[in-house]
Protein backbone atom coordinates (compact mmCIF):
# COMPACT_ATOMS: atom_id res chain seq x y z
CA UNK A 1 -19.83 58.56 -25.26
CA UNK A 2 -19.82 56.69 -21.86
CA UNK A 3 -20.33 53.34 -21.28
CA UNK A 4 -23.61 52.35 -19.52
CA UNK A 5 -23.45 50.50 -16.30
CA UNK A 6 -26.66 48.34 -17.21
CA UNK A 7 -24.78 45.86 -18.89
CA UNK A 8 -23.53 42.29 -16.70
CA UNK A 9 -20.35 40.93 -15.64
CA UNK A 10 -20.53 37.44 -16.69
CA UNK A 11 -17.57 37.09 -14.86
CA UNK A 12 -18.43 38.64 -11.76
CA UNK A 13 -19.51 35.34 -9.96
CA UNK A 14 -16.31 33.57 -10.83
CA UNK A 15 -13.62 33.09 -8.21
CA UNK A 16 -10.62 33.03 -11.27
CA UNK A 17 -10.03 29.46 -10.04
CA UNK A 18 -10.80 27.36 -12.96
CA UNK A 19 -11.15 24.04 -11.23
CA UNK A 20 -13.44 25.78 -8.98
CA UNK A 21 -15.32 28.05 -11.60
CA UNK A 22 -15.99 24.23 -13.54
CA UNK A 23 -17.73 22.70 -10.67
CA UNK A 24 -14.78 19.90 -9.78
CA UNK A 25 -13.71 20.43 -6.29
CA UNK A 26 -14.56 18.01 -3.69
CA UNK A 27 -17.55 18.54 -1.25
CA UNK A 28 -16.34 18.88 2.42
CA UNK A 29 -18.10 16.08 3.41
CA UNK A 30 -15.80 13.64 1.03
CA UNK A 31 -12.91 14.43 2.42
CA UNK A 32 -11.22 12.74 4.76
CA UNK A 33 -10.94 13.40 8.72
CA UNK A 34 -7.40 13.73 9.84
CA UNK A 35 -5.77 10.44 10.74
CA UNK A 36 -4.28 10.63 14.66
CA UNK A 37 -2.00 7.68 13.17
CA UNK A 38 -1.10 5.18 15.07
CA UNK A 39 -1.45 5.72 19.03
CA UNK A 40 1.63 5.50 21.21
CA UNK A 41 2.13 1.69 22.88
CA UNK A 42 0.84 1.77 26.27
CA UNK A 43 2.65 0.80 29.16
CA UNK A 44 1.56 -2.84 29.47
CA UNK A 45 2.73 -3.45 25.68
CA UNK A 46 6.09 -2.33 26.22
CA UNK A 47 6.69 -4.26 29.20
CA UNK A 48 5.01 -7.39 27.11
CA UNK A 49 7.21 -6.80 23.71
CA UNK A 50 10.48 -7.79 26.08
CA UNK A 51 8.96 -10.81 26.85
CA UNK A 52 7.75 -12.03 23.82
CA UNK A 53 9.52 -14.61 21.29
CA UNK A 54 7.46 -15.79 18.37
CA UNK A 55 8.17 -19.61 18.13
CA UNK A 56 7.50 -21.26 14.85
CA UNK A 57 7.69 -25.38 15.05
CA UNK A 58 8.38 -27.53 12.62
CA UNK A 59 5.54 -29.11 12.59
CA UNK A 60 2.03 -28.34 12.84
CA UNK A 61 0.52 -30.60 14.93
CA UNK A 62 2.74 -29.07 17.90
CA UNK A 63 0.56 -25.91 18.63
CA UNK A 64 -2.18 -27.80 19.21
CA UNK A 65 -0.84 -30.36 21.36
CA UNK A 66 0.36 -27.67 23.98
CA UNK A 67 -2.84 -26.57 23.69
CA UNK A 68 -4.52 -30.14 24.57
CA UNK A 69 -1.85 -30.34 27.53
CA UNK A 70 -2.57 -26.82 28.90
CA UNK A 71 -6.02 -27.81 28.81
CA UNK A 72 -5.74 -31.11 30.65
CA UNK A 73 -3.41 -29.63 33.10
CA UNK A 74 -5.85 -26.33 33.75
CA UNK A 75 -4.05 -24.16 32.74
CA UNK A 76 -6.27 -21.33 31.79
CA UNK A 77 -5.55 -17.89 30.17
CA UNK A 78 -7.34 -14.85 32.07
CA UNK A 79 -10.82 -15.21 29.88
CA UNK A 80 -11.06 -18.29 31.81
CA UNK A 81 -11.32 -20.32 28.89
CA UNK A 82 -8.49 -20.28 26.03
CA UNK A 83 -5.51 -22.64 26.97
CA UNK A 84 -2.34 -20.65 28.67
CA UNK A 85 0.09 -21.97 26.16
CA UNK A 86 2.73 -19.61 27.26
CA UNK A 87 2.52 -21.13 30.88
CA UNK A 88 2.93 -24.91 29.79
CA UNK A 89 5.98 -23.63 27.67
CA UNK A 90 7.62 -21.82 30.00
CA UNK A 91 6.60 -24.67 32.72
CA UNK A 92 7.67 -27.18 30.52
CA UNK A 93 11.15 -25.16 28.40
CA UNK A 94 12.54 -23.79 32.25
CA UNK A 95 13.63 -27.19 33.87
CA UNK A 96 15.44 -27.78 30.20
CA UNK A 97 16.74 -24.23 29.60
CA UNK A 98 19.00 -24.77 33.20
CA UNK A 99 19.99 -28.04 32.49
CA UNK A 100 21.48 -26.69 28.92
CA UNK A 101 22.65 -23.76 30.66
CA UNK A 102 24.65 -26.24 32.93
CA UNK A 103 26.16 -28.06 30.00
CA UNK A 104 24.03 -30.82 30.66
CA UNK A 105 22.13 -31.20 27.32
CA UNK A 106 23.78 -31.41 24.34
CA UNK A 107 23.27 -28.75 21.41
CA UNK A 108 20.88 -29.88 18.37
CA UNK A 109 22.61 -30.90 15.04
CA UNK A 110 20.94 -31.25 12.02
CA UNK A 111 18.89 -28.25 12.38
């Protein structure tokens, strides 16, 4: 007796994957896009990063009264309007910086 050919595969569709036979794979769309990560630093930032110091004071009214000063003195940042901090520090640290460097200021204590 041969078989007949009339019956159907209930099989047939499957892939043999069973998490994708069940229906739980993610649609394309979900998923994420590739991440570049992070870009490399540009010229202009590497330059910058040797010239930076973060300064924290010990007290908080400081920040703003550089700011005040650079204002009253117009000292502007490139936007034309924030106060260039940086320039009133370094105006304002360089005649002090020699003068240590000369041995004429003494060193903190206490600090």
């Amino acid at each position: 007796m041969v078989k007949s050919d009339k019956r159907r595969d209930p099989f047939k569709s499957k892939s043999g994957e069973p998490v994708e036979d069940l229906g739980l794979t993610r649609p394309a769309a979900l998923d994420r896009l590739p991440s570049k990560g992070r870009r490399p630093p540009r010229p202009a930032e590497k330059r910058r990063r040797a010239r930076f110091v973060g300064v924290t004071f010990s007290n908080e009214i400081i920040p703003d009264r550089l700011r005040a000063l650079a204002l009253e003195w117009d000292l502007l940042a490139a936007d034309g309007q924030s106060p260039a901090v940086s320039a009133l520090v370094e105006a304002l640290l360089l005649p002090q910086l020699e003068a240590a460097e000369r041995g004429e200021i003494e060193r903190p204590t206490g600090i």
